[in-house]
Protein backbone atom coordinates (compact mmCIF):
# COMPACT_ATOMS: atom_id res chain seq x y z
CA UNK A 1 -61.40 20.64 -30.06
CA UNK A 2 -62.27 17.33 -27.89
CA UNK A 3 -62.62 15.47 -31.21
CA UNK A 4 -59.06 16.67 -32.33
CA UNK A 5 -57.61 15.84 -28.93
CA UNK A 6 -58.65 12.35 -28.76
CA UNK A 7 -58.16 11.77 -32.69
CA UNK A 8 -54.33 13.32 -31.62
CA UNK A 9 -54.06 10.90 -28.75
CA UNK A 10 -55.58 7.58 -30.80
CA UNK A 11 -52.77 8.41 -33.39
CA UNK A 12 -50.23 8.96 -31.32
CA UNK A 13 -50.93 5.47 -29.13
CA UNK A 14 -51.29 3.32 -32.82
CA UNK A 15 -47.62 4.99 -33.67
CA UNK A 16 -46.37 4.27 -30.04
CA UNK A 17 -47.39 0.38 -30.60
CA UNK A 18 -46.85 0.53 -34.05
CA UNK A 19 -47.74 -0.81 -37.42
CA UNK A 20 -44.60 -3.38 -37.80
CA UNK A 21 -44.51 -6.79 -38.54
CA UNK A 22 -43.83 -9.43 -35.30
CA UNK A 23 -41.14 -10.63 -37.09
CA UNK A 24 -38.65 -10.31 -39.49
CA UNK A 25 -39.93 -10.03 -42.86
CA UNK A 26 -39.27 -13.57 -44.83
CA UNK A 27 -37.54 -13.06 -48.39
CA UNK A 28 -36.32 -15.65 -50.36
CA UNK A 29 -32.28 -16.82 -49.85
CA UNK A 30 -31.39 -14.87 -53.18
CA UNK A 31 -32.86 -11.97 -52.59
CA UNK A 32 -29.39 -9.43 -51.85
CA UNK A 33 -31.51 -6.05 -51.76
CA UNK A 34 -35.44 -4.77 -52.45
CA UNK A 35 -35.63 -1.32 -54.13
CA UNK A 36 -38.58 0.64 -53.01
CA UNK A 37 -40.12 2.33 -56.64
CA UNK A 38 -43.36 4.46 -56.58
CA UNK A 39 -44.93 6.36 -59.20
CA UNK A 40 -45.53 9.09 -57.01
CA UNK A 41 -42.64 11.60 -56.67
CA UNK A 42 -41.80 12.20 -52.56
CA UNK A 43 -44.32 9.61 -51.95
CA UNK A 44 -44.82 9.00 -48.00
CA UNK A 45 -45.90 5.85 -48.31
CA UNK A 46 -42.74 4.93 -50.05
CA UNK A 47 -40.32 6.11 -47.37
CA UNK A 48 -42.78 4.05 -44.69
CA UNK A 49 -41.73 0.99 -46.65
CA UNK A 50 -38.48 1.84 -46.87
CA UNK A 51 -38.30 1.87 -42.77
CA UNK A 52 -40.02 -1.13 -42.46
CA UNK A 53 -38.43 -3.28 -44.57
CA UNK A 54 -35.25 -1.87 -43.10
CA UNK A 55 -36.77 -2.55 -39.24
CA UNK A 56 -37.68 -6.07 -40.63
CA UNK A 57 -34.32 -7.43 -41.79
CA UNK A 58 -34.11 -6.70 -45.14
CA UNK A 59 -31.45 -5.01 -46.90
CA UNK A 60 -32.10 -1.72 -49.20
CA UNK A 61 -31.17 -0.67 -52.51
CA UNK A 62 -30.42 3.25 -53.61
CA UNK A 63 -32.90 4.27 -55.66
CA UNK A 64 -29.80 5.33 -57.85
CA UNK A 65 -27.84 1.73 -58.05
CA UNK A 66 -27.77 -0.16 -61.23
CA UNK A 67 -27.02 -3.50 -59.07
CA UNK A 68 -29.44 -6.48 -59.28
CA UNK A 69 -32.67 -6.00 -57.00
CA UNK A 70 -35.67 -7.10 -56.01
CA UNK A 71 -38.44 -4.46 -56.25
CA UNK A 72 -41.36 -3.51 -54.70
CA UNK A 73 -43.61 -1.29 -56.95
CA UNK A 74 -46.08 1.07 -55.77
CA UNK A 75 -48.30 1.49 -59.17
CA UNK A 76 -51.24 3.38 -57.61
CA UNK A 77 -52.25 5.43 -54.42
CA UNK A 78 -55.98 6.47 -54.67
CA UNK A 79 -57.53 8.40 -51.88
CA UNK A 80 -61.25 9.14 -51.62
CA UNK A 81 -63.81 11.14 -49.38
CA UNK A 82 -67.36 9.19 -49.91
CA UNK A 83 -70.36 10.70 -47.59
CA UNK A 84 -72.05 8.48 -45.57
CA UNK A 85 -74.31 10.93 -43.31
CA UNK A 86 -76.38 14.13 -44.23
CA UNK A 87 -77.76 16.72 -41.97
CA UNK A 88 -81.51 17.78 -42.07
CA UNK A 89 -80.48 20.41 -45.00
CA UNK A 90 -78.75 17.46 -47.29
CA UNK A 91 -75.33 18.84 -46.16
CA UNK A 92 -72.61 15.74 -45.47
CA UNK A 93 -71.32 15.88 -42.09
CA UNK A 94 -69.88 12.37 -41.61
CA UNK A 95 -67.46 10.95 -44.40
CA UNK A 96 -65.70 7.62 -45.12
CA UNK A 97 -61.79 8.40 -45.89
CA UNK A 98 -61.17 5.52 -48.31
CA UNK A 99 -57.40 4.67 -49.07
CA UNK A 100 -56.44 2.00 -51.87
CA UNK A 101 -53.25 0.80 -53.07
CA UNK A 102 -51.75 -0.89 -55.99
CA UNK A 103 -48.42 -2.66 -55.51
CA UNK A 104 -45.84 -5.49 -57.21
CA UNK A 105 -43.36 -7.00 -55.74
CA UNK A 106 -40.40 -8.61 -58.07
CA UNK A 107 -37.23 -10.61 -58.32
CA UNK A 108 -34.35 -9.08 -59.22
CA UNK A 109 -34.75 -11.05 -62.66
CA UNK A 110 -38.29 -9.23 -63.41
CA UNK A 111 -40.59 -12.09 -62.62
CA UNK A 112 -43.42 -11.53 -60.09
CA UNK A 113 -42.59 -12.69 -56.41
CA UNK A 114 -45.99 -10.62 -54.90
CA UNK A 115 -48.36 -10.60 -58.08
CA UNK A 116 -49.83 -7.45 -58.73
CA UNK A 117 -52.84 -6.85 -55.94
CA UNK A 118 -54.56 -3.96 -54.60
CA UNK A 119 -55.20 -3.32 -50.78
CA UNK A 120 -58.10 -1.14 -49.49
CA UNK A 121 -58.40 0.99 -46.01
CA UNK A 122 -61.18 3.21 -44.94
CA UNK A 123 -61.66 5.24 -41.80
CA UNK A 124 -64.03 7.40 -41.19
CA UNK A 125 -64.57 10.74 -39.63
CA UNK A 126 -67.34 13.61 -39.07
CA UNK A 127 -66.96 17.02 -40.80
CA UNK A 128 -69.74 19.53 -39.44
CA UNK A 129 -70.15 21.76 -42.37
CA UNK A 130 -69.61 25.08 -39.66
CA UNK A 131 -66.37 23.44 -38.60
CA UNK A 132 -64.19 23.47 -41.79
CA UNK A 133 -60.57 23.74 -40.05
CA UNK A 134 -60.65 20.94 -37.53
CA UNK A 135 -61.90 18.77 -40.30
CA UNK A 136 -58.94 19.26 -42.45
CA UNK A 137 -56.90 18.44 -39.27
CA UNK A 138 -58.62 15.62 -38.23
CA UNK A 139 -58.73 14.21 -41.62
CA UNK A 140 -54.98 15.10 -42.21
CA UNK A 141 -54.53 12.85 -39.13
CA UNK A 142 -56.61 10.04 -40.42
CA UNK A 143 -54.69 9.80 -43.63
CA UNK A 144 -51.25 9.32 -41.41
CA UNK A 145 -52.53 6.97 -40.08
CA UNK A 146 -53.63 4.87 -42.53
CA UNK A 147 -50.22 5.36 -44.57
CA UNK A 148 -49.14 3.70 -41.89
CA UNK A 149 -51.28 1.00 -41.79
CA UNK A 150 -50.88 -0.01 -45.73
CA UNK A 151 -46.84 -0.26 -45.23
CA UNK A 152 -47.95 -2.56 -42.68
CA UNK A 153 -50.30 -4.37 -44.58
CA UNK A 154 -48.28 -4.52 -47.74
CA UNK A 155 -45.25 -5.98 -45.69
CA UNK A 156 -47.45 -8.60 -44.43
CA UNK A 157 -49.10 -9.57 -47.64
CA UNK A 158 -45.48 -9.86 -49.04
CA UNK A 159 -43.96 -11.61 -45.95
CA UNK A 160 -47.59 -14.45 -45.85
CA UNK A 161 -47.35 -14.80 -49.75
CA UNK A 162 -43.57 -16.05 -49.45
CA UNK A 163 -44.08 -18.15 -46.47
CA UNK A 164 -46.65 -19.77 -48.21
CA UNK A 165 -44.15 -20.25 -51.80
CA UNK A 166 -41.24 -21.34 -48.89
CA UNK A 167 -44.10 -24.10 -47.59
CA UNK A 168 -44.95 -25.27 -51.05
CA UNK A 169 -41.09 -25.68 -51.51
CA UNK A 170 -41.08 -23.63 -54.61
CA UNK A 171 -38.57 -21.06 -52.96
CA UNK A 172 -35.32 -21.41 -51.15
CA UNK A 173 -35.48 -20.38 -47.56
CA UNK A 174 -33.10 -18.33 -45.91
CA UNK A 175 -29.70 -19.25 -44.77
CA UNK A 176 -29.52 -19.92 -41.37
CA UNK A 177 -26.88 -18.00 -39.25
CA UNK A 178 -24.28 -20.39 -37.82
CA UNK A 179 -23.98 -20.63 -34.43
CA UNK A 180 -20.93 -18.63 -33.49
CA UNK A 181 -18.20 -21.05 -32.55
CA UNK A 182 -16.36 -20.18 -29.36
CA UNK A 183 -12.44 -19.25 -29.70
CA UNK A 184 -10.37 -22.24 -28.98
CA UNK A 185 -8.34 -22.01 -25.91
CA UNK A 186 -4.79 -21.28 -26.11
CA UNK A 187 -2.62 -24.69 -26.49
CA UNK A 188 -0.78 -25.10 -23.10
CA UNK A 189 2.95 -24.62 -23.34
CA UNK A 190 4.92 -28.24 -22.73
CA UNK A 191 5.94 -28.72 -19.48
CA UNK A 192 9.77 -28.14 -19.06
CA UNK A 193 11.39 -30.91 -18.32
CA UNK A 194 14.81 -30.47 -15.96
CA UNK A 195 18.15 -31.93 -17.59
CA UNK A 196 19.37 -35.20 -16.22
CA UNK A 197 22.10 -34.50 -13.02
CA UNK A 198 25.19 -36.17 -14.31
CA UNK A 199 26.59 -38.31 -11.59
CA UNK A 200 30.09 -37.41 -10.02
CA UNK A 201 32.64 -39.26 -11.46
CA UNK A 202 34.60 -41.89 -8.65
CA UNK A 203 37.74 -40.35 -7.26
């Protein structure tokens, strides 16, 4: 139960500081939308980078729209439990969640932007063999988390591979925003000028 409680309280202080990037995520000056594709149907993962590419500036495409967009591909999510400790009868009690992920990330012509590359996460948690339930919770937690952390880590790979192309001058940059221009003041109305007094004609 402690385990659970402090594996409860270390997730929910990552989520309260959160896996976002410090800024907002650079995309080249052409790029109108990025459509989020996975090959996994209701993938999690998916709707993470959804948020945080909407948190980060960028604008999203309906999965649905036939309109020009940039995409970011999710081609693989592999998840793995390897055993890294064994009790005095041989029976694992300590395990290594490992998390991997293959994504793209692509004009809205077709041609690679983020070449195809594969990011790895592991965590790792005990599982007494007698204790069967709060391992499945605990591990449950563990694997939010680190869906969290890959959007993360895919949104920065994406955002330091384009700075880099912007550097190199291979990419266009972003439009600035222009400065907002203050309203001009109303022109002041002309003064009014009083008619001439005509003089009184001599008697």
């Amino acid at each position: 139960m402690t385990r659970f409680l402090l594996a409860l309280v270390l997730t929910a202080t990552l989520a309260g500081c959160g896996f976002h990037l410090r800024n907002k995520l650079m995309l080249p000056a052409d790029t109108a939308a990025v459509k989020v594709v996975s090959t996994a149907p209701y993938s999690e993962l998916a709707k993470l980078l959804r948020r945080g590419l909407m948190a980060s500036g960028a604008t999203i495409a309906e999965a649905d729209s036939k309109a020009p967009a940039a995409q970011l591909q999710v081609l693989s999510e592999r998840w793995g439990d390897l055993p890294i400790a064994i009790d005095a009868q041989g029976r694992a009690q300590e395990y290594s969640l490992r998390y991997a992920v293959i994504f793209v990330f692509r004009r809205e012509d077709g041609s690679d932007l983020v070449p195809q590359q594969v990011i790895e996460l592991s965590r790792d948690y005990v599982s007494p063999p007698s204790d069967a339930t709060g391992t499945t919770t605990e591990r449950e937690i563990l694997a939010d988390e680190l869906r969290r952390e890959m959007s993360a880590s895919i949104l920065r790979r994406i955002d330091s591979v384009v700075r880099a192309e912007l550097q190199r001058g291979t990419l266009t940059p972003p439009a600035a925003k222009p400065a907002e221009v203050p309203a001009a003041a109303p022109a002041a109305a002309p003064a009014t000028v009083p008619a001439a007094t005509k003089p009184p004609q001599g008697g």
